[in-house]
N, C-alpha and C. Protein backbone atom coordinates (compact mmCIF):
# COMPACT_ATOMS: atom_id res chain seq x y z
N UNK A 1 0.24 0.02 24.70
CA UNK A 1 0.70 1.38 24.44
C UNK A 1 -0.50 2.32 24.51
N UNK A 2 0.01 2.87 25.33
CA UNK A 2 -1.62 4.20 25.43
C UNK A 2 -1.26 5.71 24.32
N UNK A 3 -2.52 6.19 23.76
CA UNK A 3 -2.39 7.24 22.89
C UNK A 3 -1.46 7.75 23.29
N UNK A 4 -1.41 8.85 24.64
CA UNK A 4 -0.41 9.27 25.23
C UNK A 4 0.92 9.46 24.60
N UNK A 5 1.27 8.14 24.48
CA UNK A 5 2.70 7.92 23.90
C UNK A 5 2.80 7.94 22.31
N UNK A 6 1.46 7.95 21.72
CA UNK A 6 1.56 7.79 20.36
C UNK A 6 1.64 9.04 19.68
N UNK A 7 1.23 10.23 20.88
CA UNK A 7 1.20 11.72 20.26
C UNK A 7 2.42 12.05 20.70
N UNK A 8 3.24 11.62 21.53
CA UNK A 8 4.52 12.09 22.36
C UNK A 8 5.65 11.71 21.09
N UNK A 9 5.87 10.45 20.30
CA UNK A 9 6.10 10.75 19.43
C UNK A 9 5.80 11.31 18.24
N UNK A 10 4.19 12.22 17.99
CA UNK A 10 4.64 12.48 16.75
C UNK A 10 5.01 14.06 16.37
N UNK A 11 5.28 14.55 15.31
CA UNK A 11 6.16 15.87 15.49
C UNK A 11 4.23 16.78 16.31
N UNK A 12 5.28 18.06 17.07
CA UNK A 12 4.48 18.62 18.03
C UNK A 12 3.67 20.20 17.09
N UNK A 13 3.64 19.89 15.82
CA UNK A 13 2.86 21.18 15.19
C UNK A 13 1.69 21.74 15.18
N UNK A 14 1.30 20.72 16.18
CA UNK A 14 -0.61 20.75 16.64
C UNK A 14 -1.16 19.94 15.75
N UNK A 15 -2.35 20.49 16.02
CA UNK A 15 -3.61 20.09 15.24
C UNK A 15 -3.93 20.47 13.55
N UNK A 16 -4.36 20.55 12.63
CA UNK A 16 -4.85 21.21 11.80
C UNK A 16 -6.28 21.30 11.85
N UNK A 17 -6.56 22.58 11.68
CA UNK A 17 -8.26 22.45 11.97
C UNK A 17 -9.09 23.34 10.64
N UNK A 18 -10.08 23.29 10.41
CA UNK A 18 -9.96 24.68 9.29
C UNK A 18 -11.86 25.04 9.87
N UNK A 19 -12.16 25.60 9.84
CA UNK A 19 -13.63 26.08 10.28
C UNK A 19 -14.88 25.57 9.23
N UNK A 20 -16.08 25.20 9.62
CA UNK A 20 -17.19 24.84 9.09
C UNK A 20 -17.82 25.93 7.72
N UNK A 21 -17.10 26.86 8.03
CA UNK A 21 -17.54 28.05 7.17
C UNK A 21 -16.66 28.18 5.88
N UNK A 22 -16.05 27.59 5.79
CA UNK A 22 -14.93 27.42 5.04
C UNK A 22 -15.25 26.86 3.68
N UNK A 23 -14.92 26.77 2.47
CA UNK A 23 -15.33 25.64 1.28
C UNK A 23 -14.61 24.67 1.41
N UNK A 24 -15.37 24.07 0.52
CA UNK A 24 -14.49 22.58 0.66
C UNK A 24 -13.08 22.39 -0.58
N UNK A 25 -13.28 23.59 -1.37
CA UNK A 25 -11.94 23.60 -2.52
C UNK A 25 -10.69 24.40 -0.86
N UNK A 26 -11.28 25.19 -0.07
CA UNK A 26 -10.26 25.47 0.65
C UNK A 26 -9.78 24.13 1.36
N UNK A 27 -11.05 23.08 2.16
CA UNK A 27 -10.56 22.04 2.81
C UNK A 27 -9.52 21.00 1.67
N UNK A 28 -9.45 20.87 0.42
CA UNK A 28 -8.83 20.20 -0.25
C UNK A 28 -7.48 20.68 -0.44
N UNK A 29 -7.41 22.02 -0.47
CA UNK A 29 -6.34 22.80 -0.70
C UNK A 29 -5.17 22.93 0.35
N UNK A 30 -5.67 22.69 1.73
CA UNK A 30 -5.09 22.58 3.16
C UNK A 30 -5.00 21.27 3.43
N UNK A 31 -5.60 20.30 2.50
CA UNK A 31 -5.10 18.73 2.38
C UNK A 31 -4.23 18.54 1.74
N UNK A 32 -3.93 18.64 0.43
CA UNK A 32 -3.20 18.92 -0.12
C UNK A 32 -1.28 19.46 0.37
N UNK A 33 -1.77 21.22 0.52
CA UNK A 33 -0.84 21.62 1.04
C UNK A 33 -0.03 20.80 2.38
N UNK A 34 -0.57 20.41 2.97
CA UNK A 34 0.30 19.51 4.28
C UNK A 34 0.25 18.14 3.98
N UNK A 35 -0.12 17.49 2.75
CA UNK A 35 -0.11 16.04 2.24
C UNK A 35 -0.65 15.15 3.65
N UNK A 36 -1.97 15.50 4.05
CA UNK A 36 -2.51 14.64 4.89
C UNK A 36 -3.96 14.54 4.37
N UNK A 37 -4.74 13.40 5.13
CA UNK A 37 -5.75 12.87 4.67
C UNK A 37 -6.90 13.32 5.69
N UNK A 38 -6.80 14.65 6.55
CA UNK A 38 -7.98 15.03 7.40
C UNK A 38 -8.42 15.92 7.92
N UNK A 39 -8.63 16.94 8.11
CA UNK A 39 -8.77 17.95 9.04
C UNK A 39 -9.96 18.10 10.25
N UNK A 40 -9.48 18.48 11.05
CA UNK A 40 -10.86 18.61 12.41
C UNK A 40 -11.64 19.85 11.96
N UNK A 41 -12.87 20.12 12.24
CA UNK A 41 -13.26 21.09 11.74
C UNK A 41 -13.70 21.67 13.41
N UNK A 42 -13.44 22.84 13.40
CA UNK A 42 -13.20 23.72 14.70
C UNK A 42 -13.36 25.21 14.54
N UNK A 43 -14.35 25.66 15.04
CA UNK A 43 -14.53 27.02 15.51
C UNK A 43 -13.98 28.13 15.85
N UNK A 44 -13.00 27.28 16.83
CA UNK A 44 -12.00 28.00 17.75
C UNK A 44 -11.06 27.26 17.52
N UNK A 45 -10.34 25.99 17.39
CA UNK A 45 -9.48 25.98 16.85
C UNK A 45 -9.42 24.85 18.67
N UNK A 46 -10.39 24.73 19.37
CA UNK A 46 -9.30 23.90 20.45
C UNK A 46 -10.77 22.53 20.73
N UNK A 47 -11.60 23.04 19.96
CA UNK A 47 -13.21 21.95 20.25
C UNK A 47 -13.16 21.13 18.76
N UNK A 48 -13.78 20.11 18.62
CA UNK A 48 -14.08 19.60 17.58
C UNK A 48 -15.34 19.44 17.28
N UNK A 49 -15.73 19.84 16.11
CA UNK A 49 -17.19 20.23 15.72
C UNK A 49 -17.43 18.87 14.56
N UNK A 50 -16.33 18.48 14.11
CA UNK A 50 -16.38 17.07 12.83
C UNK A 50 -15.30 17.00 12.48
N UNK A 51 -15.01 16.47 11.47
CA UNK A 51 -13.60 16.11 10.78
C UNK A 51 -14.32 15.86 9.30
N UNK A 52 -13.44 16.49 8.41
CA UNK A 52 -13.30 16.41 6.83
C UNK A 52 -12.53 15.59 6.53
N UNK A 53 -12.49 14.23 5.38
CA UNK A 53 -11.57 13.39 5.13
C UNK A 53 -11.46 13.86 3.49
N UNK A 54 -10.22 13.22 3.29
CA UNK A 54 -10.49 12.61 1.71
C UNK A 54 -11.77 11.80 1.20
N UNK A 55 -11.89 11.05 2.18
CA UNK A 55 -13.31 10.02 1.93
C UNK A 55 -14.74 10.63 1.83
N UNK A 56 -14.60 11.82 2.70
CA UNK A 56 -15.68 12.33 2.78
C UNK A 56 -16.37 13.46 1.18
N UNK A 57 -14.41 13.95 0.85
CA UNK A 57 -14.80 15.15 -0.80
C UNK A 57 -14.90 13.85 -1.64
N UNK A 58 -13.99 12.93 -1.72
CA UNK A 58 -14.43 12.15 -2.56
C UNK A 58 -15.79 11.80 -3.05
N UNK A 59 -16.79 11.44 -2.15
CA UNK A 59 -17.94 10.33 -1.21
C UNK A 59 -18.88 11.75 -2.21
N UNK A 60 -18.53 12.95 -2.34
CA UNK A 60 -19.59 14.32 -2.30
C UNK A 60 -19.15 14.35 -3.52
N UNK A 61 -18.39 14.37 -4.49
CA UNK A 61 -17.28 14.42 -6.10
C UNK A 61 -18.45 13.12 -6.98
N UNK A 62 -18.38 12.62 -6.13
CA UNK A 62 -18.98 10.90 -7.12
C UNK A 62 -20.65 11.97 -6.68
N UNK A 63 -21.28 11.95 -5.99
CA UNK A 63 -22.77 12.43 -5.88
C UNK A 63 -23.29 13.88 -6.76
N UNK A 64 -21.98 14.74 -6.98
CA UNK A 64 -22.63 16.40 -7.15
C UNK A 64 -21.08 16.68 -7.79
N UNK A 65 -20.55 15.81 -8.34
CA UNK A 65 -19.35 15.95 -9.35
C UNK A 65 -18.45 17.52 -8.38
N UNK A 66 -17.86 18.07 -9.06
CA UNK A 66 -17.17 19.35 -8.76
C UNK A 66 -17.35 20.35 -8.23
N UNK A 67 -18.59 20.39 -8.79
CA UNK A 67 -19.67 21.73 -8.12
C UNK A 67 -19.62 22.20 -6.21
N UNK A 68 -19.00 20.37 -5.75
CA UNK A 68 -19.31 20.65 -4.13
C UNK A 68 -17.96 21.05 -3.43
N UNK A 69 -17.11 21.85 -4.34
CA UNK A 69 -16.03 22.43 -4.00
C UNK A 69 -16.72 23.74 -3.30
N UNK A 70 -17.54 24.40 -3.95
CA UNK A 70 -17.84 25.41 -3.38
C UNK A 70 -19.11 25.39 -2.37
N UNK A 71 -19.44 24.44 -1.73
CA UNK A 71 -20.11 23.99 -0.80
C UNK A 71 -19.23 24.33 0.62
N UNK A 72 -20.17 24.43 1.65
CA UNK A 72 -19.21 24.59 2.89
C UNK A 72 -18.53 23.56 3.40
N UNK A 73 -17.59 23.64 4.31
CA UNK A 73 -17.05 22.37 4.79
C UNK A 73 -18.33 21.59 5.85
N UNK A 74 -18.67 22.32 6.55
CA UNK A 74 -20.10 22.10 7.48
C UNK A 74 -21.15 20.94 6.59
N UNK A 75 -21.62 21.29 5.16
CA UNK A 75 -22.29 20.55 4.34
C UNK A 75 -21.55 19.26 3.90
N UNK A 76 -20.53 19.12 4.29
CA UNK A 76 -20.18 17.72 3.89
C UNK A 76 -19.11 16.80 4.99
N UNK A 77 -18.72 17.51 6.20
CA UNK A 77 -17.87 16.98 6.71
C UNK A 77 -19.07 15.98 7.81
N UNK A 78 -18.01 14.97 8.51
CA UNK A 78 -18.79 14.03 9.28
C UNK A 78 -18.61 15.15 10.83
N UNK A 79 -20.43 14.76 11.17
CA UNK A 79 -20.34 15.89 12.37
C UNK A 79 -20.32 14.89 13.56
N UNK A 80 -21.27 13.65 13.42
CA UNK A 80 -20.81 12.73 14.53
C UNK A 80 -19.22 11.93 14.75
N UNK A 81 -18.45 12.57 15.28
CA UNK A 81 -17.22 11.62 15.25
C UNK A 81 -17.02 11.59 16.65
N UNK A 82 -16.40 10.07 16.38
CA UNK A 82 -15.83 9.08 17.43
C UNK A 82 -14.45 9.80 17.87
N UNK A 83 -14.09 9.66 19.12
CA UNK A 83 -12.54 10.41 19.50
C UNK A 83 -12.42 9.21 20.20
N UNK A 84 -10.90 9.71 20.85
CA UNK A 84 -10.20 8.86 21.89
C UNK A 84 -9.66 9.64 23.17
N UNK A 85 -9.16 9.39 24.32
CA UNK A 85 -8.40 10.02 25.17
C UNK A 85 -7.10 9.56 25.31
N UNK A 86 -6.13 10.53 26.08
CA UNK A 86 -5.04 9.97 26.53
C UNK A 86 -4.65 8.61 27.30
N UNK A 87 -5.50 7.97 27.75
CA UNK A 87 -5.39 6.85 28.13
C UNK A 87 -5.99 5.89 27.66
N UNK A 88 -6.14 6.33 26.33
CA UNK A 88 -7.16 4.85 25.91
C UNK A 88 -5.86 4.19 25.32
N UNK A 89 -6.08 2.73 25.00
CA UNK A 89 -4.66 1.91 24.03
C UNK A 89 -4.56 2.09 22.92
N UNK A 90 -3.37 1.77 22.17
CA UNK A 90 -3.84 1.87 20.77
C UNK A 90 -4.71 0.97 20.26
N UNK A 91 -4.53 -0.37 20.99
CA UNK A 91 -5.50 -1.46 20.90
C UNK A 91 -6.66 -1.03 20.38
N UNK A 92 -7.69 -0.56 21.48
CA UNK A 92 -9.02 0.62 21.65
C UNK A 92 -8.85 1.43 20.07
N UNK A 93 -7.93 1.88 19.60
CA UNK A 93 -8.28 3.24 19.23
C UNK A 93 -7.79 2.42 17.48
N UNK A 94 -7.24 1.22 17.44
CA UNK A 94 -7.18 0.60 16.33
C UNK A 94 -8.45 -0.54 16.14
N UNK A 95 -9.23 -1.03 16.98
CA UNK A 95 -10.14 -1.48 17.06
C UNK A 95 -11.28 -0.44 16.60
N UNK A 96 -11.34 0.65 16.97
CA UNK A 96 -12.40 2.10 16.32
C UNK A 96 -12.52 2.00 15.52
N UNK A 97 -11.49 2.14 14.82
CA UNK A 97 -11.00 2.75 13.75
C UNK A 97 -11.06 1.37 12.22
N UNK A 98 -11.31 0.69 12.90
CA UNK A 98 -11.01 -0.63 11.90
C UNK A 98 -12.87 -1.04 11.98
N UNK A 99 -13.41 -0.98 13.32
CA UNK A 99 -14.98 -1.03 13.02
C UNK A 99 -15.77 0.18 12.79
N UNK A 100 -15.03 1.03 12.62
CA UNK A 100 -15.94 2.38 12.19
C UNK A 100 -15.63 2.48 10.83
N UNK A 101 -14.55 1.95 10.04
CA UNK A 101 -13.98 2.12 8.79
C UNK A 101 -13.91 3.61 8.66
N UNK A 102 -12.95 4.19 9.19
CA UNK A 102 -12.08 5.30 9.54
C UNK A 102 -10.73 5.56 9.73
N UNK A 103 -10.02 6.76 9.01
CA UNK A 103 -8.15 6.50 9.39
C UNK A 103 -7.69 7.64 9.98
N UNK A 104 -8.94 8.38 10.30
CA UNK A 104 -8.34 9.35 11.90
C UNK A 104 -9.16 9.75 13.01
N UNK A 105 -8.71 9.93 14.08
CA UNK A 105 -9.40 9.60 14.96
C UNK A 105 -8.91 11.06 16.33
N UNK A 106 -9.74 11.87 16.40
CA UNK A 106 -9.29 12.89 17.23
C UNK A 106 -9.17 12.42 18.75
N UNK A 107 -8.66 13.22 19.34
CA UNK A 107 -8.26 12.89 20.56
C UNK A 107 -8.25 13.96 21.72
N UNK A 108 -9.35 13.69 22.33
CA UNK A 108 -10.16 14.66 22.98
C UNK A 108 -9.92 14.78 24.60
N UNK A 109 -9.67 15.42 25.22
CA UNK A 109 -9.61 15.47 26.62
C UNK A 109 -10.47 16.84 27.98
N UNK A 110 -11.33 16.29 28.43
CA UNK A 110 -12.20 17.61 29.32
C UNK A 110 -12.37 18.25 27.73
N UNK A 111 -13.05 17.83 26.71
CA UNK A 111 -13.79 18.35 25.86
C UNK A 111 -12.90 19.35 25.05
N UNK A 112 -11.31 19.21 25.34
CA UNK A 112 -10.59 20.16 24.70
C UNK A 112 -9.67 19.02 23.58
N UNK A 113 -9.43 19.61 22.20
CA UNK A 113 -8.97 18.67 21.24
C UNK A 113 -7.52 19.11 21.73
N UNK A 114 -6.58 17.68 21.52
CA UNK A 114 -5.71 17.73 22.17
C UNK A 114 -4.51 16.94 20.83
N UNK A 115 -4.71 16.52 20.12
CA UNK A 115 -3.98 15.66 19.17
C UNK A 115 -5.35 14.89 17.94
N UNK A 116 -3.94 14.58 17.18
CA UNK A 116 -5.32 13.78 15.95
C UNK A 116 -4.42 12.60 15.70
N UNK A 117 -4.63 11.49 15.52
CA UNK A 117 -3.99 10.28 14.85
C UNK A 117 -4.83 9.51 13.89
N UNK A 118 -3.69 9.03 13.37
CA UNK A 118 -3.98 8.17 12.04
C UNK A 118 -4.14 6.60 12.18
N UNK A 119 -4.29 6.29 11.31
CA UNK A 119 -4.63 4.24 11.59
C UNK A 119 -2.82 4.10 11.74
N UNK A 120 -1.79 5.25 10.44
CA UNK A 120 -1.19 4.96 10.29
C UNK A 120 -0.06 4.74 11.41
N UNK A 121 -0.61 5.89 12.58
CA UNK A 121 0.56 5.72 13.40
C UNK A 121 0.19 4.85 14.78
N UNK A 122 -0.83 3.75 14.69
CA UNK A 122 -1.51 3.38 15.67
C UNK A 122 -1.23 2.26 15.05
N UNK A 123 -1.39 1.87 13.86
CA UNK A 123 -0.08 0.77 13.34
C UNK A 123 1.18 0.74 13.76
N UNK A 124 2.01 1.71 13.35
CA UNK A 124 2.98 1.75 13.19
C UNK A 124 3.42 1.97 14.79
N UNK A 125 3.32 2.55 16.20
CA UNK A 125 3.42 2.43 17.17
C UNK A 125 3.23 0.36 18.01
N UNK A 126 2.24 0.22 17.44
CA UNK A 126 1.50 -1.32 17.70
C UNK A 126 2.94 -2.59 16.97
N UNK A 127 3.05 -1.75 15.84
CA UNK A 127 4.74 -2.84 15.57
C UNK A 127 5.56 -2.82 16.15
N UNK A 128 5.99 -1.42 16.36
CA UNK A 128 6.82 -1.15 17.62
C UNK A 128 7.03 -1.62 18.85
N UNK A 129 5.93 -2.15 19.55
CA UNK A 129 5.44 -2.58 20.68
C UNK A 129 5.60 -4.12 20.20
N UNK A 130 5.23 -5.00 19.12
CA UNK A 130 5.44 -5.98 19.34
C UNK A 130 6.62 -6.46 18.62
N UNK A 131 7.42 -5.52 17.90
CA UNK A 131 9.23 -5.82 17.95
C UNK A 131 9.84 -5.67 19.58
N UNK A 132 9.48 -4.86 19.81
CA UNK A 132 9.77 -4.49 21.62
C UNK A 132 9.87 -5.92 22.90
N UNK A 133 8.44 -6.26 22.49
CA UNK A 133 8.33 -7.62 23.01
C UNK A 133 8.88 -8.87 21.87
N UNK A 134 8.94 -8.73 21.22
CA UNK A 134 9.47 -10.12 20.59
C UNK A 134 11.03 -10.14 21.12
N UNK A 135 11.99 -8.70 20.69
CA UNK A 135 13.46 -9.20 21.39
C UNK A 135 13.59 -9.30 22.39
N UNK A 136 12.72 -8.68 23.53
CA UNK A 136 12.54 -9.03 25.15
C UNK A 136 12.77 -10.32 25.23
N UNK A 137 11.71 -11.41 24.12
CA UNK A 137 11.40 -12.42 24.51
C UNK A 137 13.00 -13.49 24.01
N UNK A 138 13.62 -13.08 22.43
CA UNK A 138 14.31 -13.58 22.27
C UNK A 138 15.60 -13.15 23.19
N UNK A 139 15.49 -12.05 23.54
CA UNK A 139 17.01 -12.36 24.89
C UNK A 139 16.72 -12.83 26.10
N UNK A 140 15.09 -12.83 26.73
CA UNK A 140 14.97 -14.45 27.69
C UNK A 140 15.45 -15.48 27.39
N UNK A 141 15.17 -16.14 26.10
CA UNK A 141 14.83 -17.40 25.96
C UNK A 141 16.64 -17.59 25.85
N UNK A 142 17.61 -16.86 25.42
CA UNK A 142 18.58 -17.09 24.46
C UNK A 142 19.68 -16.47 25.45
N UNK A 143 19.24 -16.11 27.11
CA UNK A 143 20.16 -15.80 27.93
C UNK A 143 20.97 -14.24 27.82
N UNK A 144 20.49 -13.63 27.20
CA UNK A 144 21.16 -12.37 26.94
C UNK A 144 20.37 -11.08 27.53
C-alpha cells in the first residue's frame, strides 16, 4: 500500500500547521482543540520547518516544568524531521517511524507539504491490506 492511498482515505481537512513564532501553551491548545498528537510547524502554511508533538511539550514540562508554555514553538519543536512521499509504502513509512521512535510523519512532495500521517493510520491501513489478502487467499484455497 503506498502513502498515496493512505491520505486518499483520510478525511481531506488538510494539514494543521501553527508557525514557529507561536507559544507553545498556543501549540497545546490547537492539540488539544482538534484531539491530535502533532502539528507541522510552517511559515506559510505549505513547507515544513519541524513538527511539535505531545512528546516533544511533554520531554520540555519534565526539564523547565510549566514555565515552557510560554516559550516559542521554534524553541522546542523537532527541526530535523524525517518525511515521506506519495509513493513510498506504508511498509517504508512504518519502518521510520518504528526506528525513529516517532507517531507522525509528514509527507512531502517537490518540497511542498502535502499530508501528515500517523503510526495510527499506517497501522491501521497495513491491517487492511493484510485482511484483503488473507480472504483473497481463503476464497482461493476454498474455491469461491
Amino acid at each position: 500500500m503506498l502513502i498515496s492511498q493512505i491520505l486518499t482515505s483520510k478525511a481531506k481537512d488538510g494539514v494543521l500547521t501553527i508557525d514557529k513564532g507561536q507559544s507553545v501553551r498556543d501549540a497545546i491548545s490547537d492539540l488539544s482543540a482538534h484531539r491530535i498528537g502533532a502539528l507541522v510547524v510552517s511559515s506559510d502554511g505549505h513547507t515544513a520547518d519541524g513538527i511539535i508533538s505531545e512528546r516533544d511539550i511533554i520531554r520540555e514540562v519534565g526539564k523547565r516544568g510549566i514555565d515552557c508554555f510560554s516559550l516559542n514553538v521554534a524553541d522546542i519543536m523537532t527541526a530535523d524531521i524525517k518525511h515521506c512521499s506519495l509513493k513510498d509504502t506504508a511498509e517504508h513509512a512504518l519502518k521510520m517511524m518504528t526506528e525513529g521512535r516517532f507517531r507522525h510523519l509528514p509527507v512531502i512532495e517537490d518540497d511542498k507539504l502535502i499530508g501528515l500521517i500517523s503510526i495510527g493510520d499506517v497501522v491501521k491501513a497495513r491491517l487492511n491490506e493484510v485482511e484483503s489478502e488473507n480472504s483473497a487467499m481463503i476464497n482461493m484455497i476454498t474455491g469461491h
